[in-house]
C-alpha atoms as a PDB file:
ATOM      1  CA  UNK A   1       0.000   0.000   0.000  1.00  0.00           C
ATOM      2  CA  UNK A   2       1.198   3.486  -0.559  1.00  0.00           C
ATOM      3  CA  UNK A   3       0.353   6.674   0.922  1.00  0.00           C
ATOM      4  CA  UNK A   4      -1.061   8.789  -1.088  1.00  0.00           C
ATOM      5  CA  UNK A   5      -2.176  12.725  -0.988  1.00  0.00           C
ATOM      6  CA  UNK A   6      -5.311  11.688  -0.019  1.00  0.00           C
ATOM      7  CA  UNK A   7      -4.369   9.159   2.839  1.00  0.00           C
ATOM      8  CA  UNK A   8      -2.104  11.174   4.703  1.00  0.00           C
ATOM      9  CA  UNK A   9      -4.050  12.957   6.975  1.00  0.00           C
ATOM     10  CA  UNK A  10      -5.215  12.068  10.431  1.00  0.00           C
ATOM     11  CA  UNK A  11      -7.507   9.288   9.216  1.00  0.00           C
ATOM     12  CA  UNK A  12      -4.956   7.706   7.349  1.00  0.00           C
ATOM     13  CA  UNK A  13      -4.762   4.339   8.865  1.00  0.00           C
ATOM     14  CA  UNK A  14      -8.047   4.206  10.911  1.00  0.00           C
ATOM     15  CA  UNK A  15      -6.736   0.897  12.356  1.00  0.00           C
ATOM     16  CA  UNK A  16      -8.814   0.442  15.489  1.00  0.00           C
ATOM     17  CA  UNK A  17      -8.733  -2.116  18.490  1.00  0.00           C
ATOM     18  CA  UNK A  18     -12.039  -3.646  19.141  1.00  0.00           C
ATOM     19  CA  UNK A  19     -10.697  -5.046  22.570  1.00  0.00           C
ATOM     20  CA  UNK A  20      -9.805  -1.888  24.103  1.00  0.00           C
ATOM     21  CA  UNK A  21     -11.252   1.100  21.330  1.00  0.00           C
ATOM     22  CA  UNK A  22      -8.109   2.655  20.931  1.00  0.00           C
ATOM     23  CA  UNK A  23      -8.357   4.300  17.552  1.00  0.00           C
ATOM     24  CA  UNK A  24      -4.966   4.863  15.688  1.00  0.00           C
ATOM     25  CA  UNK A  25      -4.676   8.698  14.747  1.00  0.00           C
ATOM     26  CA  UNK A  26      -1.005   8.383  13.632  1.00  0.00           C
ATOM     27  CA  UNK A  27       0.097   4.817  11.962  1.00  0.00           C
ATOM     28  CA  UNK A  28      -0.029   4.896   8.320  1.00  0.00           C
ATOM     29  CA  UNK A  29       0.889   1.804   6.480  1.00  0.00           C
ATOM     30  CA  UNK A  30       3.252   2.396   3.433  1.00  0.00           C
ATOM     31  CA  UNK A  31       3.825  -1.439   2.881  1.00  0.00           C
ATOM     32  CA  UNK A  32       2.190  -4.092   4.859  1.00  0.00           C
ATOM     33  CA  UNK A  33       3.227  -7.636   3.246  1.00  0.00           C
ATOM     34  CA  UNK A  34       6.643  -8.930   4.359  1.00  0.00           C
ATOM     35  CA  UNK A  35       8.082 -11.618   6.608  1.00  0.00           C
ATOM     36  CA  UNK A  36      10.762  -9.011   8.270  1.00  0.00           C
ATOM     37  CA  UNK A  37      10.038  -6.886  11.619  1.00  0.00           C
ATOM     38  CA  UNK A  38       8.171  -3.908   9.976  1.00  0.00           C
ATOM     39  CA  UNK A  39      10.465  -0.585  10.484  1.00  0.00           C
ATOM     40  CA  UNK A  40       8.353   2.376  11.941  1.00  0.00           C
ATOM     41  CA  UNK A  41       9.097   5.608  11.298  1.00  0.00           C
ATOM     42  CA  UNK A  42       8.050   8.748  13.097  1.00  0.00           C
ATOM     43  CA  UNK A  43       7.625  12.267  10.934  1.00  0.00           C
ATOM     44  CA  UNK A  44       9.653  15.437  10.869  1.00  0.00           C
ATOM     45  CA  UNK A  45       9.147  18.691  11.807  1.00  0.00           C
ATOM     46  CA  UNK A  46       7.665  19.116   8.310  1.00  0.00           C
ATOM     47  CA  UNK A  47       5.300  16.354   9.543  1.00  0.00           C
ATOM     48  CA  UNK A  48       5.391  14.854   5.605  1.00  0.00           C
ATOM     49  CA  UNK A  49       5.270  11.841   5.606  1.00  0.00           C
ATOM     50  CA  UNK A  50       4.954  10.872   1.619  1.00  0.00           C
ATOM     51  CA  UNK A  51       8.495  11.406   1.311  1.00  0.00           C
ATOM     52  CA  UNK A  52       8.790   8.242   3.199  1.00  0.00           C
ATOM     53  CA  UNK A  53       7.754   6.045  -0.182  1.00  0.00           C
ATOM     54  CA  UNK A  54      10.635   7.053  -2.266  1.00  0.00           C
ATOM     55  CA  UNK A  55      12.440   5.120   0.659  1.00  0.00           C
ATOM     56  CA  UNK A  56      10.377   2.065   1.236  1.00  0.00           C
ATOM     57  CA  UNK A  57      10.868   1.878  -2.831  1.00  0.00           C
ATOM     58  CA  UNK A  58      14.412   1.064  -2.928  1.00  0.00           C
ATOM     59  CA  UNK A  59      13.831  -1.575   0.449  1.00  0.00           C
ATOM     60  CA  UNK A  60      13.444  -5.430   0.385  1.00  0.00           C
ATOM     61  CA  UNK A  61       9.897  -6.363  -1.141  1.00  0.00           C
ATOM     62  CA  UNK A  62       9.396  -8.126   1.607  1.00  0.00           C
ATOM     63  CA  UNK A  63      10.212  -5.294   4.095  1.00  0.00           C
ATOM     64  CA  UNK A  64       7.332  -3.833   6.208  1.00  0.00           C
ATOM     65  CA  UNK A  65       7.437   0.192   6.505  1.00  0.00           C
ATOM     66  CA  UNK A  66       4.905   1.681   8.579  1.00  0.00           C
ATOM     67  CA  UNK A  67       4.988   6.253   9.101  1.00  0.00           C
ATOM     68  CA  UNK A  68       3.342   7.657  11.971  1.00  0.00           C
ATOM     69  CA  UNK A  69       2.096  11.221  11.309  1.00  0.00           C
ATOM     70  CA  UNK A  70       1.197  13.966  14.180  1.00  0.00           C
ATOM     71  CA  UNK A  71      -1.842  14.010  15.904  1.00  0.00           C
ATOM     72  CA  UNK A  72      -3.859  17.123  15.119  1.00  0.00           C
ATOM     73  CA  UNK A  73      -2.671  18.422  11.757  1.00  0.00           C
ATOM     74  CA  UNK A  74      -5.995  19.703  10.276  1.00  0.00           C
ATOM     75  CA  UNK A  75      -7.189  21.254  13.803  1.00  0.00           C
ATOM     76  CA  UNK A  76     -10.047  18.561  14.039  1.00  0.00           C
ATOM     77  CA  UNK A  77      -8.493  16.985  17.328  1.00  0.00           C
ATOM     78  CA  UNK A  78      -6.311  18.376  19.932  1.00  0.00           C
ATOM     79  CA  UNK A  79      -2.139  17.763  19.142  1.00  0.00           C
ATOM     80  CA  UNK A  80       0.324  16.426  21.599  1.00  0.00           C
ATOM     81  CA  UNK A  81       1.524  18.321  23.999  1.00  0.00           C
ATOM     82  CA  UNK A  82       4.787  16.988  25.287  1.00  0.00           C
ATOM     83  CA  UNK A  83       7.922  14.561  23.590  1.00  0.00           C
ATOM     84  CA  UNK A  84       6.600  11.817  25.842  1.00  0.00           C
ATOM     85  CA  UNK A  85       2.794  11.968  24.980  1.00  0.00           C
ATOM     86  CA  UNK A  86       3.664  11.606  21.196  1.00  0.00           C
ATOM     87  CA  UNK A  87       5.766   8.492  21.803  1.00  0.00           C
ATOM     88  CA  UNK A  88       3.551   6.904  24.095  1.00  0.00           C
ATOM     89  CA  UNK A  89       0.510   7.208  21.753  1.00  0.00           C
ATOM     90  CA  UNK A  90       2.972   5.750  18.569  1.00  0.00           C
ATOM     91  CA  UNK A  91       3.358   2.965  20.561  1.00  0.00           C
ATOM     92  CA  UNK A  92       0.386   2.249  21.882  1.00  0.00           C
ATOM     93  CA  UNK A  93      -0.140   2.571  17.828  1.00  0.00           C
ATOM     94  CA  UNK A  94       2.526   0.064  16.680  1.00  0.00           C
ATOM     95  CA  UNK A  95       1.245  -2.746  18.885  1.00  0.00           C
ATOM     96  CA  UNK A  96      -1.704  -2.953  16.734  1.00  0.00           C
ATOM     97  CA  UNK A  97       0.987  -4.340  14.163  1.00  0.00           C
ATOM     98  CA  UNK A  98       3.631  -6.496  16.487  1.00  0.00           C
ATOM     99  CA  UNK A  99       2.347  -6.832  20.005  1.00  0.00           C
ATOM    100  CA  UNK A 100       6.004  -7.805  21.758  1.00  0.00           C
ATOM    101  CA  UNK A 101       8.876  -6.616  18.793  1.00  0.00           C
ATOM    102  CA  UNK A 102      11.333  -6.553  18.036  1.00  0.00           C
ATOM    103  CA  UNK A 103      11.321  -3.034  17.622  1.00  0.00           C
ATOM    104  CA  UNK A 104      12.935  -1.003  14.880  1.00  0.00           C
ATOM    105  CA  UNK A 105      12.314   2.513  14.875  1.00  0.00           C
ATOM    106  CA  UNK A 106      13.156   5.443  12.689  1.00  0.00           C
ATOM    107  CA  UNK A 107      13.182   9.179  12.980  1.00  0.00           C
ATOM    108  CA  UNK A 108      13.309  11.837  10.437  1.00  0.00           C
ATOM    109  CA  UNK A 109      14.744  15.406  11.818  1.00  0.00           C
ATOM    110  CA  UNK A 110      13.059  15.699  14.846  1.00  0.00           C
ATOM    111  CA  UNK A 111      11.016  12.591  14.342  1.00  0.00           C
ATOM    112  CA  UNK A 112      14.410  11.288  15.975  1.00  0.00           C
ATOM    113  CA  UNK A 113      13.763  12.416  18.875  1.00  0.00           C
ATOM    114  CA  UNK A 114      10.218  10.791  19.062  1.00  0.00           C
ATOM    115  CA  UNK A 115      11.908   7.957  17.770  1.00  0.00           C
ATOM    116  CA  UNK A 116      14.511   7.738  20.713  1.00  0.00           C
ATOM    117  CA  UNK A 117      12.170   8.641  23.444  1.00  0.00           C
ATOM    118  CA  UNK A 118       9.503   5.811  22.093  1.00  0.00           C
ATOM    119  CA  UNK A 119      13.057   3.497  22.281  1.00  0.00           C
ATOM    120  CA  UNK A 120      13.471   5.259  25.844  1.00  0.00           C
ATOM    121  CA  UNK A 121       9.799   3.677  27.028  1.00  0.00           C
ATOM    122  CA  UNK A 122       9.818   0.603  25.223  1.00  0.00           C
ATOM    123  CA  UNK A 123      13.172  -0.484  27.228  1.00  0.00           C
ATOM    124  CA  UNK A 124      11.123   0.512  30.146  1.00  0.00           C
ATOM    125  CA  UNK A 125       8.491  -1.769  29.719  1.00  0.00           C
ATOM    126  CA  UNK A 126      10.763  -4.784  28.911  1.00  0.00           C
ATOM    127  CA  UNK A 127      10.306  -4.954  25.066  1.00  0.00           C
ATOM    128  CA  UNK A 128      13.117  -5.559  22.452  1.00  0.00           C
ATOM    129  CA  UNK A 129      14.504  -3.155  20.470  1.00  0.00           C
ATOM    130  CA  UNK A 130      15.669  -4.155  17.024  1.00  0.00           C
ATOM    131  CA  UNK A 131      17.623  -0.461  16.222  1.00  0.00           C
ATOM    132  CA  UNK A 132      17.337   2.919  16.321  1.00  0.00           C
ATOM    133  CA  UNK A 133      17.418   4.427  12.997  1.00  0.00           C
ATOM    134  CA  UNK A 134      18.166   8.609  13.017  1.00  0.00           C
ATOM    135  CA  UNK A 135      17.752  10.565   9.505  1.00  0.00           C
ATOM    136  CA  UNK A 136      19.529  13.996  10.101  1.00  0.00           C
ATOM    137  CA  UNK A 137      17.858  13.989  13.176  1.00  0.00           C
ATOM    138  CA  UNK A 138      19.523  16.790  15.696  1.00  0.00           C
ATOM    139  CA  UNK A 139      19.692  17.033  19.582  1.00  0.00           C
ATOM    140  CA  UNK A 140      19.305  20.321  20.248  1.00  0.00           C
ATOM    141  CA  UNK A 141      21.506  21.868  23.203  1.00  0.00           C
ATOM    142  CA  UNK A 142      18.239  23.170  25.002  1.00  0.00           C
ATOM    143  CA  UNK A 143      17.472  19.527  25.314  1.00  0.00           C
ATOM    144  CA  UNK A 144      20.540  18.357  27.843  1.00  0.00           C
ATOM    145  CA  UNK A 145      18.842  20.426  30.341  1.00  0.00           C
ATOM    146  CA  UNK A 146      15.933  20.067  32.431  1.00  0.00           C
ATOM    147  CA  UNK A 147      15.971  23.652  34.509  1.00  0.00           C
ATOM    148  CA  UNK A 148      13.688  26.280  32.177  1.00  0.00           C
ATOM    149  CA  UNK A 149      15.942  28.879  32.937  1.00  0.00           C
ATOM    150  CA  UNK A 150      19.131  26.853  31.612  1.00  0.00           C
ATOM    151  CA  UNK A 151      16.992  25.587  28.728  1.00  0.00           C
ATOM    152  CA  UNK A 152      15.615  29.453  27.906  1.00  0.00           C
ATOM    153  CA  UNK A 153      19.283  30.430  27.952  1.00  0.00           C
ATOM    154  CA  UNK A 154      21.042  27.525  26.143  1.00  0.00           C
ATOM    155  CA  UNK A 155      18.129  28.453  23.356  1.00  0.00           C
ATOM    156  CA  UNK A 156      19.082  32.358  22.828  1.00  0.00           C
ATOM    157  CA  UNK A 157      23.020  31.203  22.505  1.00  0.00           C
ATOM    158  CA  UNK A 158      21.535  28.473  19.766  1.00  0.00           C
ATOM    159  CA  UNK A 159      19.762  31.414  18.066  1.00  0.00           C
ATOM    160  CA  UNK A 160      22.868  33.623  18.039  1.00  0.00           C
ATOM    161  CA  UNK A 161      24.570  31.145  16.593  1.00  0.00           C
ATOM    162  CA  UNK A 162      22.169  29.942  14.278  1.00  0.00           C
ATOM    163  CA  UNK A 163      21.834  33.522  12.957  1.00  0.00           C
ATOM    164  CA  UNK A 164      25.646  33.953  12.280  1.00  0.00           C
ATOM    165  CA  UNK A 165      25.377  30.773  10.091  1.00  0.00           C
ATOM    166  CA  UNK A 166      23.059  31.625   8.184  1.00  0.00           C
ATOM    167  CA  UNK A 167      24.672  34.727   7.007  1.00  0.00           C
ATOM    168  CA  UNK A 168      27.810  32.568   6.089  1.00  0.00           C
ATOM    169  CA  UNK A 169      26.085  29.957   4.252  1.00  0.00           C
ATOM    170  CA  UNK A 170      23.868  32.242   2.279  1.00  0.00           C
ATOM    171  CA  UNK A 171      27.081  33.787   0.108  1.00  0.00           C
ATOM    172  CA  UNK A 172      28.793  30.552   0.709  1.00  0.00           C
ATOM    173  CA  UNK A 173      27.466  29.343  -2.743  1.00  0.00           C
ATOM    174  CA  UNK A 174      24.877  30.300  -5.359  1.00  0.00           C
ATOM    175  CA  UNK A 175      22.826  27.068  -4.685  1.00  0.00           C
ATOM    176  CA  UNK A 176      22.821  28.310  -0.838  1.00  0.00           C
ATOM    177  CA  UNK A 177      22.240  32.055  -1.903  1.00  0.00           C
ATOM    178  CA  UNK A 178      19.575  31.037  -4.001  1.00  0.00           C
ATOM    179  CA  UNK A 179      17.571  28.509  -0.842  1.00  0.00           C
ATOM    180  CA  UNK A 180      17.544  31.499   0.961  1.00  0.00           C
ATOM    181  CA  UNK A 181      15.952  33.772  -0.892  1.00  0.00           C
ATOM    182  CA  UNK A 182      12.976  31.258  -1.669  1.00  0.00           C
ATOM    183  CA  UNK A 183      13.255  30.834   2.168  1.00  0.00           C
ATOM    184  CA  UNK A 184      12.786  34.012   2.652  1.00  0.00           C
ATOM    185  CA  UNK A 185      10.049  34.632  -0.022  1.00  0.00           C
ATOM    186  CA  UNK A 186       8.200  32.056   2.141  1.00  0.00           C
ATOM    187  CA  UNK A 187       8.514  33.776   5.443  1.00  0.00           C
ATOM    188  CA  UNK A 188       7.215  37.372   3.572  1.00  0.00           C
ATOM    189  CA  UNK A 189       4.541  35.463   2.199  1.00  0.00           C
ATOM    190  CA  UNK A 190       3.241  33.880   5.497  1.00  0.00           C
ATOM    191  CA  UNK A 191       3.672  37.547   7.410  1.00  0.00           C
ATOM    192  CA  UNK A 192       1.430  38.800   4.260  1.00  0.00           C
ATOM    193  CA  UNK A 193      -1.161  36.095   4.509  1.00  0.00           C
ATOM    194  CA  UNK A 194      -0.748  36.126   8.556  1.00  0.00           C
ATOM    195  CA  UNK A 195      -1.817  40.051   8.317  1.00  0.00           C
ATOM    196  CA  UNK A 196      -4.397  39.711   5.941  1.00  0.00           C
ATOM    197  CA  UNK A 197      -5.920  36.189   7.150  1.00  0.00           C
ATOM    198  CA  UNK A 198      -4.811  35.125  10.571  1.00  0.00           C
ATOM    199  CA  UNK A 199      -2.065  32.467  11.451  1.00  0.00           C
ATOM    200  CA  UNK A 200      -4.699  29.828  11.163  1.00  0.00           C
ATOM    201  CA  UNK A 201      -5.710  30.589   7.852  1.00  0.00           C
ATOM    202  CA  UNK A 202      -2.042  31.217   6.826  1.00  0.00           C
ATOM    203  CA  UNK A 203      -1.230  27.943   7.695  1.00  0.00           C
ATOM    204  CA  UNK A 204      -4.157  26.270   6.202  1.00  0.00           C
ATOM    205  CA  UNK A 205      -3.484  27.962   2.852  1.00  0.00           C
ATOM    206  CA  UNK A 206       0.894  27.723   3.048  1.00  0.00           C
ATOM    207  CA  UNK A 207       1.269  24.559   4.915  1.00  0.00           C
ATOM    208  CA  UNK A 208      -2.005  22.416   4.195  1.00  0.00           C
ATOM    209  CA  UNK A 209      -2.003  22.407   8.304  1.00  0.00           C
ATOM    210  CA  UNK A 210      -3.400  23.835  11.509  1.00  0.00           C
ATOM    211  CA  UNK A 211      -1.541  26.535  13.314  1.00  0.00           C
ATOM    212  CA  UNK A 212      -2.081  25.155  16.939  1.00  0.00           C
ATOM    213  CA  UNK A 213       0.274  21.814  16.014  1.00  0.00           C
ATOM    214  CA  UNK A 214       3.070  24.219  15.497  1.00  0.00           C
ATOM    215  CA  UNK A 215       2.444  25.910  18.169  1.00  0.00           C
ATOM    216  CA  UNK A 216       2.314  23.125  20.330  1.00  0.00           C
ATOM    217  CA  UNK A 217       5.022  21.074  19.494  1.00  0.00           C
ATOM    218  CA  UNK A 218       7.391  24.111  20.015  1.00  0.00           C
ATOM    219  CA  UNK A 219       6.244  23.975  22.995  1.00  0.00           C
ATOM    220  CA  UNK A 220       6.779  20.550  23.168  1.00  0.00           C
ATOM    221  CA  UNK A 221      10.352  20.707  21.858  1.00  0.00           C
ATOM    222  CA  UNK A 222      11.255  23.422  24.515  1.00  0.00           C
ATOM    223  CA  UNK A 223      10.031  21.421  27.643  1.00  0.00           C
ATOM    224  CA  UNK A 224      12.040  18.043  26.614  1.00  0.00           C
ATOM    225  CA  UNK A 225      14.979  17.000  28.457  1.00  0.00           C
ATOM    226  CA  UNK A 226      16.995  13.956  26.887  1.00  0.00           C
ATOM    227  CA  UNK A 227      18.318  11.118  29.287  1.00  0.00           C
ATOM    228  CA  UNK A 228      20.903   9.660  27.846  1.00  0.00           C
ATOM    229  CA  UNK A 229      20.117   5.324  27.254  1.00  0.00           C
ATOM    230  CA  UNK A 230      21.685   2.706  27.152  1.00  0.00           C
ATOM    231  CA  UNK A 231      21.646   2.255  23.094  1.00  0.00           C
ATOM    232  CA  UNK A 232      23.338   2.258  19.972  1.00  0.00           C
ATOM    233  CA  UNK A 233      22.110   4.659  17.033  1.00  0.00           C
ATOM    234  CA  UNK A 234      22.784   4.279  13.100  1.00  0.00           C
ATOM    235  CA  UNK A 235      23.175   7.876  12.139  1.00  0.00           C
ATOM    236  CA  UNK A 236      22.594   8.721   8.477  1.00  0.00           C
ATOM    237  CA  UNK A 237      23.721  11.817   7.814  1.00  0.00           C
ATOM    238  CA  UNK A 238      23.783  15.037   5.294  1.00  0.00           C
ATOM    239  CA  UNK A 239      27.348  16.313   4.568  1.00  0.00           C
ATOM    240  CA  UNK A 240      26.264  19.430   3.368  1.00  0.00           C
ATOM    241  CA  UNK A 241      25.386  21.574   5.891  1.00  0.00           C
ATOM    242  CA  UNK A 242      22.327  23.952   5.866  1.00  0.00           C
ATOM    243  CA  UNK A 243      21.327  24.329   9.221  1.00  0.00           C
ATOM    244  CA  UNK A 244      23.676  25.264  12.300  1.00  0.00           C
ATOM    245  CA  UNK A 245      24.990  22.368  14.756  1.00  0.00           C
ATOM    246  CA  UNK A 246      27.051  22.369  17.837  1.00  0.00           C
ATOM    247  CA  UNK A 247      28.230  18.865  16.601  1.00  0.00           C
ATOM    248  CA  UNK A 248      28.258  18.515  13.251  1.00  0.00           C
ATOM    249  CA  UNK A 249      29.882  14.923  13.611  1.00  0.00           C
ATOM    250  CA  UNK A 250      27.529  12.905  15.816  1.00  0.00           C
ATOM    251  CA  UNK A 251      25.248  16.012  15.941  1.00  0.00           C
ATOM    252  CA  UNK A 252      24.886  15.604  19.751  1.00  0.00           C
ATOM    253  CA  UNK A 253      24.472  11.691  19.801  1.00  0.00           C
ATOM    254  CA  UNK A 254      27.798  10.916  21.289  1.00  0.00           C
ATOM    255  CA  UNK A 255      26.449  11.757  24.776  1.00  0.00           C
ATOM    256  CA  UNK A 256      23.434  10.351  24.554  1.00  0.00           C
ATOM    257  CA  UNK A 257      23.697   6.985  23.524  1.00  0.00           C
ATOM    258  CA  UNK A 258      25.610   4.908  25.557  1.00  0.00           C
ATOM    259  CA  UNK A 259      26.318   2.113  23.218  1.00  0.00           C
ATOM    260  CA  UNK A 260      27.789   4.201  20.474  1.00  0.00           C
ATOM    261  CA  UNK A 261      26.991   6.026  17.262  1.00  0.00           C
ATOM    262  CA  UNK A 262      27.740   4.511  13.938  1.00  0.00           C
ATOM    263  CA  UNK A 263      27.469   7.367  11.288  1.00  0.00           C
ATOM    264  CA  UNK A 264      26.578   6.996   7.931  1.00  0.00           C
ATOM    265  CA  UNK A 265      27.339   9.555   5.438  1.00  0.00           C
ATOM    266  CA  UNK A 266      25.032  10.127   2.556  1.00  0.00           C
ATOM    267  CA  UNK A 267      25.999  13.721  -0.325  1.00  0.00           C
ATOM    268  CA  UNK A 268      23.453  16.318  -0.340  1.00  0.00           C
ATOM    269  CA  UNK A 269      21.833  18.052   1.974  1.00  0.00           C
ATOM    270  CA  UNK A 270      18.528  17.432   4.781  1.00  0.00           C
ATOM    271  CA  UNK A 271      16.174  18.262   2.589  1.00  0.00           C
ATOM    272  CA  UNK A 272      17.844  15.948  -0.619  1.00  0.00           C
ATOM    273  CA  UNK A 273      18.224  12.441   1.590  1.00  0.00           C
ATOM    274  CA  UNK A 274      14.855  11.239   0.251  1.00  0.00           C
ATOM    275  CA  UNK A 275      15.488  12.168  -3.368  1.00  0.00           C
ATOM    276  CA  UNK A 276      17.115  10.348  -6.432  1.00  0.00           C
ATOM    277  CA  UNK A 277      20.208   9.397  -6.407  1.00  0.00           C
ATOM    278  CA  UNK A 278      20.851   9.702  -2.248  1.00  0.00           C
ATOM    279  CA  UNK A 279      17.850   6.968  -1.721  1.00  0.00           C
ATOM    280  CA  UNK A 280      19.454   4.782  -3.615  1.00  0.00           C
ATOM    281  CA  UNK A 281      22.489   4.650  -1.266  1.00  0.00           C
ATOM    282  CA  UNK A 282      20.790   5.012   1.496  1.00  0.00           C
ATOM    283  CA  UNK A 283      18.234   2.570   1.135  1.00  0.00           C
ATOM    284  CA  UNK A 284      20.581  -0.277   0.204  1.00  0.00           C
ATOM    285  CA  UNK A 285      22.639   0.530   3.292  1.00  0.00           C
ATOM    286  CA  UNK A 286      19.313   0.956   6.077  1.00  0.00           C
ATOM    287  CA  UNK A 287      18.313  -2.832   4.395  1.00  0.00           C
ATOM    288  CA  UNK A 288      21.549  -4.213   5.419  1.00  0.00           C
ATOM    289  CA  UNK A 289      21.352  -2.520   8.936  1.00  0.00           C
ATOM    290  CA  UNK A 290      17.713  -4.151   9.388  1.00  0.00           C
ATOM    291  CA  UNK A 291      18.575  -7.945   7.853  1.00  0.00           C
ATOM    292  CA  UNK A 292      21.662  -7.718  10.652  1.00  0.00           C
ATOM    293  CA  UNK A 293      20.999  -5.574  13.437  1.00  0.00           C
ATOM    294  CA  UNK A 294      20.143  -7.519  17.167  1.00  0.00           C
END
């Protein structure tokens, strides 16, 4: 089965659980048959989940990929409102498909951070995990801390720096000089539409999405604090960089799981990982990770 533009909204699974009625908001199937332990993985900031296909494409035939999308992106129910509410719900989702694991879980940008905290609670409750899959996915330095104070601070040094980077990489090339400007034609367009509309309507008619699941998930992004786990992570990342890091290598990994970080490089940039040629490469090398990771 493959998502399509129609299916990818909040009812896109509708799997239910007669037993208990626990409907499934989030769990959308991309491709159900296979004899493998399906791989689950949790959306971006972006909260697209098509470009997920392209990668299930280039996987095993016989390889189970499931996305979970956000809970509340056309405003009809409420979003999450914390890290830990998200992952609990995905797996309360993912039992409907294997009740005990193992578990193998991807994350796309922040959906890595879902991801890991979902690893984070399944650990907790005794169940397996297969491997921890991270695409680009960034831990933020707001996120070692747990005081708001630290966190608020830690956040307007990230900014500073995020701001100086920007600068840099815009003349650093005429590809990057080029992405922002159409960046930036964005942002004038939503303060336009955000004057002349609202910010829910702006949304609605620039991001096909409600307002209040940005909102909250900032939110939720500010209040998380990461504990580091006792885990290994296969990190595919971006060489080129487009967005600022304090640690560009591991891109704040190393301290968090215990068991290591194995990176894997893959050309382009965040946004190209999911795109012809890169999927190729990075498809064949996930498949060998998930015939041989324990």
């Amino acid at each position: 089965m493959k998502i399509s533009e129609g299916n990818s909204s909040l009812k896109a699974s509708d799997l239910s659980n007669s037993e208990n009625n626990v409907t499934s908001y989030s769990l959308v199937p991309i491709r159900e048959n296979g004899h493998k332990e399906p791989l689950f993985i949790v959306h971006g900031a972006d909260y697209d989940i098509l470009k997920f296909n392209s990668l299930a494409n280039v996987l095993d035939d016989d390889q189970p990929v499931y996305a979970l999308q956000a809970k509340g992106l056309k405003g009809d129910v409420k979003p999450h409102e914390t890290v830990e509410a998200m992952a609990s719900q995905y797996i309360s989702e993912i039992t409907h498909i294997t009740k005990e694991g193992p578990y193998a879980l991807a994350g796309f940008s922040f959906g890595g951070i879902i991801a890991f905290e979902m690893v984070k609670q399944l650990k907790a409750s005794g169940k397996h995990i297969k491997g921890l899959f991270l695409f680009d996915s960034y831990v933020y330095p707001s996120y070692f801390y747990s005081h708001p104070k630290k966190k608020k601070i830690v956040s307007l040094l990230y900014a500073v720096g995020q701001l100086g980077f920007m600068g840099l990489n815009m003349f650093s090339s005429v590809s990057n000089f080029k992405r922002r400007v159409n960046l930036l034609k964005i942002k004038f367009s939503g303060l336009y539409l955000k004057l002349k509309h609202g910010s829910e309507k702006q949304y609605q008619l620039q991001f096909n999405r409600s307002a209040t699941i940005d909102e909250m998930h900032t939110l939720a992004y500010k209040r998380y604090h990461i504990i580091p786990q006792n885990i290994k992570v296969e990190l595919f990342r971006s060489t080129n960089k487009i967005y600022f890091a304090h640690d560009y290598k591991y891109l704040g990994w190393k301290k968090i799981a215990l068991r290591g970080v194995q990176n894997h490089i893959l050309p382009g940039n965040h946004s190209q990982m999911f795109l012809s040629p890169v999927v190729e490469e990075f498809g064949k090398t996930l498949q060998t990770l998930l015939n041989n990771e324990d």
